[in-house]
N, C-alpha and C. Protein backbone atom coordinates (compact mmCIF):
# COMPACT_ATOMS: atom_id res chain seq x y z
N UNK A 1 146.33 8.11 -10.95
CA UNK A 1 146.15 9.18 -11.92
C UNK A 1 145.28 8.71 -13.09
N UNK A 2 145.62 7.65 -13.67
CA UNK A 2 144.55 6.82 -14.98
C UNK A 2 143.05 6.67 -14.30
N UNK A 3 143.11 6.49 -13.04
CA UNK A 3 142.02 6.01 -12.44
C UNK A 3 141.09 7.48 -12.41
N UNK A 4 141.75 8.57 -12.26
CA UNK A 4 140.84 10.06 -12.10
C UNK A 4 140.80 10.21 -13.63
N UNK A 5 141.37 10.49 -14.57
CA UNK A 5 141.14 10.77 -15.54
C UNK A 5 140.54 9.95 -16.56
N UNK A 6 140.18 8.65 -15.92
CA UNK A 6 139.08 7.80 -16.56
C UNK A 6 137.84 8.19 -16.00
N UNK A 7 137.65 8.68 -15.04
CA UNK A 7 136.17 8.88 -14.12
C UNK A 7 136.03 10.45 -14.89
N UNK A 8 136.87 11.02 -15.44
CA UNK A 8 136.18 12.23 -15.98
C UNK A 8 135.81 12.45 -17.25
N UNK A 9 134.72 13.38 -17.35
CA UNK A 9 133.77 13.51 -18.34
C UNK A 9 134.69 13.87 -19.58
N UNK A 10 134.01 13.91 -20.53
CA UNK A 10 134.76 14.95 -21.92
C UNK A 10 135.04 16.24 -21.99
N UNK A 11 134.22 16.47 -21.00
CA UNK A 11 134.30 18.29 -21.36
C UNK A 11 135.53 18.45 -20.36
N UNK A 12 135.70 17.70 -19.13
CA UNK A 12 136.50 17.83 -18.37
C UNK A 12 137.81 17.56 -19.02
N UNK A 13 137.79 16.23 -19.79
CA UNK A 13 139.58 16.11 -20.21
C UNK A 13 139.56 16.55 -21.69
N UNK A 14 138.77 17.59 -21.99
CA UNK A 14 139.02 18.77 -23.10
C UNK A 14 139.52 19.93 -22.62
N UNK A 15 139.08 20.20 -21.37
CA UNK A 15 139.40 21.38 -21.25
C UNK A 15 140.48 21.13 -20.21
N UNK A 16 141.01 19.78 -19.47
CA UNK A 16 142.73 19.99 -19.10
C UNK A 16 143.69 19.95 -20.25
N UNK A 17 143.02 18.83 -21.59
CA UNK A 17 144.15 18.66 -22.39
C UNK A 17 144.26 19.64 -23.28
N UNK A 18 143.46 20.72 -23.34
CA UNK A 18 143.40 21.68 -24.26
C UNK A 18 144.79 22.73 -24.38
N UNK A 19 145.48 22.51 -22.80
CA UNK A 19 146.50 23.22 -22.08
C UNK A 19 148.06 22.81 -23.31
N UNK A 20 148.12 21.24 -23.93
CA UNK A 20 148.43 20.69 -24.39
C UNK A 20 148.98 21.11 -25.79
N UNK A 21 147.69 21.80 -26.14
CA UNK A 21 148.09 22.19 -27.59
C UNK A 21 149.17 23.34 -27.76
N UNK A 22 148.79 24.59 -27.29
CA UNK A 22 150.06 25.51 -27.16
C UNK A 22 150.98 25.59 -27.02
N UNK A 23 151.04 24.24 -25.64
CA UNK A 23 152.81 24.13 -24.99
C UNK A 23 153.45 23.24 -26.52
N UNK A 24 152.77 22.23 -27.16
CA UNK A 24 153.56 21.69 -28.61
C UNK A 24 153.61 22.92 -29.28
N UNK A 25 153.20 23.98 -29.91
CA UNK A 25 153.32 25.09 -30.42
C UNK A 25 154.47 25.45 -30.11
N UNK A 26 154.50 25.66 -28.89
CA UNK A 26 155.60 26.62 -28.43
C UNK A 26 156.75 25.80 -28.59
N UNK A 27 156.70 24.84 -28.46
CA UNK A 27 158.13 23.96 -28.34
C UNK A 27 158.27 23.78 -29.74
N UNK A 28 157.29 23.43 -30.63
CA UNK A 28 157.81 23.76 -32.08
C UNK A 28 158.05 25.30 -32.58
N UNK A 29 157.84 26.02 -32.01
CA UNK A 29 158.15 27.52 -32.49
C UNK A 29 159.70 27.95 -31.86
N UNK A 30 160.03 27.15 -30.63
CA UNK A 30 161.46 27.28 -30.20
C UNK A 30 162.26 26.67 -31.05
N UNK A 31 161.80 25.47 -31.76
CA UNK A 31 162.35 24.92 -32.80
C UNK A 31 162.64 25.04 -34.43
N UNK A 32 161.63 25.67 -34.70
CA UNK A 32 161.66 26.22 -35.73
C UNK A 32 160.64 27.26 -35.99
N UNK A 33 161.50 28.30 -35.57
CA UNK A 33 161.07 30.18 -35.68
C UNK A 33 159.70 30.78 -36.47
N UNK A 34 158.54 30.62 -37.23
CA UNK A 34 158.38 31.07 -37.89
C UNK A 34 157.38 32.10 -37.93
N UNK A 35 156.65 33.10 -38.46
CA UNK A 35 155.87 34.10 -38.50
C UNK A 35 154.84 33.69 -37.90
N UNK A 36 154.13 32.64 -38.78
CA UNK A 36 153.25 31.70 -39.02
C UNK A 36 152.72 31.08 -37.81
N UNK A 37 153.66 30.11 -37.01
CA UNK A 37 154.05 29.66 -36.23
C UNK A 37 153.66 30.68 -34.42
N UNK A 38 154.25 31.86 -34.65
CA UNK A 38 154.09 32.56 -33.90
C UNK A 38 152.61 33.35 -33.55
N UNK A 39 151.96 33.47 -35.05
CA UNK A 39 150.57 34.32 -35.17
C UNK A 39 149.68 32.97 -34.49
N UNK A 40 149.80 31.86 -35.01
CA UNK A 40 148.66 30.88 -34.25
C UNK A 40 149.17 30.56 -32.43
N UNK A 41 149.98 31.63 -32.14
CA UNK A 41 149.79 31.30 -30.36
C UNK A 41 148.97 32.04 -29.43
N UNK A 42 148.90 33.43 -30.11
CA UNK A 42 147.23 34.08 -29.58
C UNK A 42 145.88 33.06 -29.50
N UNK A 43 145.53 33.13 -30.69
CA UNK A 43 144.52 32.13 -30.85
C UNK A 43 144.26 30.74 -29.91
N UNK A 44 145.60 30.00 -29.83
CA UNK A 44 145.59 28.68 -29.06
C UNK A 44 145.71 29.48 -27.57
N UNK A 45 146.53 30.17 -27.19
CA UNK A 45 146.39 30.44 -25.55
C UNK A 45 144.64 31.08 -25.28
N UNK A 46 144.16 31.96 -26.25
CA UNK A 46 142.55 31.80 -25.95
C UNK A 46 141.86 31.45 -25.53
N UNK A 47 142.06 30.09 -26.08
CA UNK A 47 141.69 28.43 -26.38
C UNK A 47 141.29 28.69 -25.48
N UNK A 48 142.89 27.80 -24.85
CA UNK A 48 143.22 27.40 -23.61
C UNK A 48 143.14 28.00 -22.47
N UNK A 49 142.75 29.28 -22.04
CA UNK A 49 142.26 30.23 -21.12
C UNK A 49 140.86 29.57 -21.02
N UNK A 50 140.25 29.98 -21.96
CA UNK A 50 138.42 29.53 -21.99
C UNK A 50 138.34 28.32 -21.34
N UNK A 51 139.41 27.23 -21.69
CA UNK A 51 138.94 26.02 -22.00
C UNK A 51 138.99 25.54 -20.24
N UNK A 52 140.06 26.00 -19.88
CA UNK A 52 140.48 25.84 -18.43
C UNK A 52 139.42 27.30 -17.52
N UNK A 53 138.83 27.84 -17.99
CA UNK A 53 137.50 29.05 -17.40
C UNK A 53 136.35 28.14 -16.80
N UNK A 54 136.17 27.53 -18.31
CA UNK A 54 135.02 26.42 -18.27
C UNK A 54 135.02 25.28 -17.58
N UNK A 55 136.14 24.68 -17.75
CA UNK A 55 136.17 23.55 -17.15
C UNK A 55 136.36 23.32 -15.57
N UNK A 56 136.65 24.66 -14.86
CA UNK A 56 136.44 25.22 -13.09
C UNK A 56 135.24 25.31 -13.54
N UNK A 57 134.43 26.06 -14.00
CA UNK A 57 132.98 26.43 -13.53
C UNK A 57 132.42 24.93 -14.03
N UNK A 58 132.70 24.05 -14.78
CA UNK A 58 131.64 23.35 -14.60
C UNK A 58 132.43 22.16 -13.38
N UNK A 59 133.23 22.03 -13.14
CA UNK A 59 133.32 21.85 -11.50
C UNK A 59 132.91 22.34 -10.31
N UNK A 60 132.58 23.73 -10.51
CA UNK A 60 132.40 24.13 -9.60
C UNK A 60 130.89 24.38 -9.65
N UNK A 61 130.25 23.85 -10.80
CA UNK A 61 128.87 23.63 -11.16
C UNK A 61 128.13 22.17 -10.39
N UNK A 62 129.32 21.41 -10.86
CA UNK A 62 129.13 19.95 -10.19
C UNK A 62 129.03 19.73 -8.85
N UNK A 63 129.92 20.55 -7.78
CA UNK A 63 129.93 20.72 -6.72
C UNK A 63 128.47 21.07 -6.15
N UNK A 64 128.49 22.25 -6.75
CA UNK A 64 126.89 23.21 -5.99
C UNK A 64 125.69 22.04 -6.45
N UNK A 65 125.74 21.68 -7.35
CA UNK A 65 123.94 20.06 -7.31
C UNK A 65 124.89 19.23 -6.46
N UNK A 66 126.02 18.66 -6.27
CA UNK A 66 126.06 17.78 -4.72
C UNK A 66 125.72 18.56 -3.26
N UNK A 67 126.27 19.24 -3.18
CA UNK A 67 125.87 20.12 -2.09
C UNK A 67 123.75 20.62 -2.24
N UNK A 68 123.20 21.25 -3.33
CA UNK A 68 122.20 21.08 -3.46
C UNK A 68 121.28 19.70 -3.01
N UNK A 69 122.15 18.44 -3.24
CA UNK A 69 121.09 16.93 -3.38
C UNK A 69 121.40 16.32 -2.29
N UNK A 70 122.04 16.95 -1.27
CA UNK A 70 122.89 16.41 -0.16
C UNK A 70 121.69 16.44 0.87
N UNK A 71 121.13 14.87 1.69
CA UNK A 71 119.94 15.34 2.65
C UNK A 71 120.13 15.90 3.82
N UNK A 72 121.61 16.42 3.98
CA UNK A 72 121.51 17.45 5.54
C UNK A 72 121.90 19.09 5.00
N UNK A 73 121.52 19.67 5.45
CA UNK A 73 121.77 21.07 5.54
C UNK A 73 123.16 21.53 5.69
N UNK A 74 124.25 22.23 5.26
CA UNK A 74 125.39 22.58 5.15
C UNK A 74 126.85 22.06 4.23
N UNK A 75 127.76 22.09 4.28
CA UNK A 75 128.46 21.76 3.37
C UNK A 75 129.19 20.52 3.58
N UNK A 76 128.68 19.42 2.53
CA UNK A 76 129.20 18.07 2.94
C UNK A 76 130.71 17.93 2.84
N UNK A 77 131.38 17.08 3.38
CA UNK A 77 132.75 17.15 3.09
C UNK A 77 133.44 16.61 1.65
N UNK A 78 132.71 15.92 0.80
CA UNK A 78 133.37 15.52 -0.57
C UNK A 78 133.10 17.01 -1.50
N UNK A 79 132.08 18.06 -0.65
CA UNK A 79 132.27 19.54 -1.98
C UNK A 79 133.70 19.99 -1.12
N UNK A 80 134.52 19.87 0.02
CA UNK A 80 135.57 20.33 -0.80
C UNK A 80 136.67 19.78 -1.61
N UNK A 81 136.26 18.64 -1.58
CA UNK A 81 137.45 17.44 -3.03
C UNK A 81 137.40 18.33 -4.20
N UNK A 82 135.85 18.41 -4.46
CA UNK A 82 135.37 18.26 -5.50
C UNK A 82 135.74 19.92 -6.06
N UNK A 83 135.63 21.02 -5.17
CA UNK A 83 136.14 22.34 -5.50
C UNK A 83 137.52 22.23 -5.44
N UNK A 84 138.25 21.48 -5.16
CA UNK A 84 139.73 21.38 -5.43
C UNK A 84 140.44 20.73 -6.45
N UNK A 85 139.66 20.06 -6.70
CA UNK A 85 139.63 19.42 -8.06
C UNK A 85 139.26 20.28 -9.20
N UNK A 86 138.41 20.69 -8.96
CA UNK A 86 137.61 22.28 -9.74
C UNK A 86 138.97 22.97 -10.68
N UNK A 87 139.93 23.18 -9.35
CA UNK A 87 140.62 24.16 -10.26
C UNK A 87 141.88 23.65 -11.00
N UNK A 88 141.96 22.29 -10.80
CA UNK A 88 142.79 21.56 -11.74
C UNK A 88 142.98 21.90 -12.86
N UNK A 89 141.29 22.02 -13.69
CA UNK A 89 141.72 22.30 -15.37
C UNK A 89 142.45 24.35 -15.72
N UNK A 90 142.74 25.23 -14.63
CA UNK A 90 143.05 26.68 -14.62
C UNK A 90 144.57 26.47 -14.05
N UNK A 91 144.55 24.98 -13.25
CA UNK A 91 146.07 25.21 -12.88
C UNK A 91 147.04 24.86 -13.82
N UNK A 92 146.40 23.24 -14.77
CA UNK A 92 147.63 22.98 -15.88
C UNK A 92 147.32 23.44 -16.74
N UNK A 93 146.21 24.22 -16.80
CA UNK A 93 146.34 25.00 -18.24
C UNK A 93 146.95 26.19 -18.24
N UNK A 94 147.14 27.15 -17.42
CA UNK A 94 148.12 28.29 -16.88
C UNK A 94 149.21 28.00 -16.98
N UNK A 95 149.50 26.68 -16.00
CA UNK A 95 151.18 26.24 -16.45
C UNK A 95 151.36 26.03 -17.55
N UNK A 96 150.79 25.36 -18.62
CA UNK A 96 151.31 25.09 -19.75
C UNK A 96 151.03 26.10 -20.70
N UNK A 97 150.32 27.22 -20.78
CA UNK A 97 150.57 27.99 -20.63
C UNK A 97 151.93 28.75 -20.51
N UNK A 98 152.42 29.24 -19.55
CA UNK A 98 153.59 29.85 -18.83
C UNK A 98 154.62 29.24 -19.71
N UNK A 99 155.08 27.90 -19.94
CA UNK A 99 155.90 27.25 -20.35
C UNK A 99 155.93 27.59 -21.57
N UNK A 100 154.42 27.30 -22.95
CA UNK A 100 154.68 27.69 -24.20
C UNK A 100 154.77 29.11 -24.20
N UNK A 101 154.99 30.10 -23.52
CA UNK A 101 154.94 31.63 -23.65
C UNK A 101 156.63 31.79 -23.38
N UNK A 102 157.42 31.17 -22.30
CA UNK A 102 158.25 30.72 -22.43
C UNK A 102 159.04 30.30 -23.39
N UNK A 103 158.82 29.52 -24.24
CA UNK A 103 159.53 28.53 -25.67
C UNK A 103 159.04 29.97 -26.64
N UNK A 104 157.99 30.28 -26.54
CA UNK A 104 158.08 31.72 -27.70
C UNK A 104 159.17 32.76 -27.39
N UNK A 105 159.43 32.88 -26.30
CA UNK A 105 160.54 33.96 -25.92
C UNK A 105 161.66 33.32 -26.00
N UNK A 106 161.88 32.38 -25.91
CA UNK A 106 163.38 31.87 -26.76
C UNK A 106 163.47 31.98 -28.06
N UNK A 107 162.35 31.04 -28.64
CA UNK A 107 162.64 31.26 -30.33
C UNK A 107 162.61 32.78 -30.46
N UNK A 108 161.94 33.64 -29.95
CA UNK A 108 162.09 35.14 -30.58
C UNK A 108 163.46 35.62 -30.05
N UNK A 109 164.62 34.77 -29.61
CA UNK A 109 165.80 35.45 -29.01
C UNK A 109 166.60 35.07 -30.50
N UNK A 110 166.00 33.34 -30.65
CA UNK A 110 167.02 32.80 -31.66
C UNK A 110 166.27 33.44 -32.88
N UNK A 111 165.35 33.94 -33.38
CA UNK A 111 165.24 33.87 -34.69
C UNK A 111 166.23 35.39 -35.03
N UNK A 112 166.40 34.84 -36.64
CA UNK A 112 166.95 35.80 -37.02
C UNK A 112 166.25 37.47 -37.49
């Protein structure tokens, strides 16, 4: 796992860890309730939608110039790693995601 996420770019482990920020939100908003707290989780799930949008397409950007620079005709077998990998940064950012949307619907059970 250290070994893949050292081989990837910035934009790539911006836009998995971006997933990151909301789910602490949310787990601090389950923790302590506040208006405040609650108005900045639009904004961060945004983010984190875009961030995990971008970060498939430019996988799936990366893919199409290997397949492009490839000297035989048809689809080499490392573009499909590489499109599966693609959707890594839409899968943990959705989940984490799901989870801080989650921790908001508790704290909005507990707040007063």
């Amino acid at each position: 796992m250290i070994r893949v996420l050292s081989q990837a770019s910035i934009v790539a482990l911006a836009s998995i860890l971006m997933g990151v920020v909301p789910l602490a939100m949310g787990i601090v908003y389950v923790i302590w309730p506040t208006e405040q707290r609650l108005t900045l989780m639009r904004p961060l799930s945004l983010a984190t939608m875009f961030a995990a949008i971008s970060g498939s397409i430019l996988g799936v950007t990366n893919v199409l110039v290997l397949i492009g620079r490839s000297p035989t005709p048809g689809f080499p077998e490392p573009a499909w790693y590489g499109f599966a990998e693609a959707l890594v940064p839409v899968f943990f950012g959705f989940g984490c995601l799901t989870v801080a949307w989650l921790c908001v619907a508790v704290g909005l059970w507990r707040r007063p």
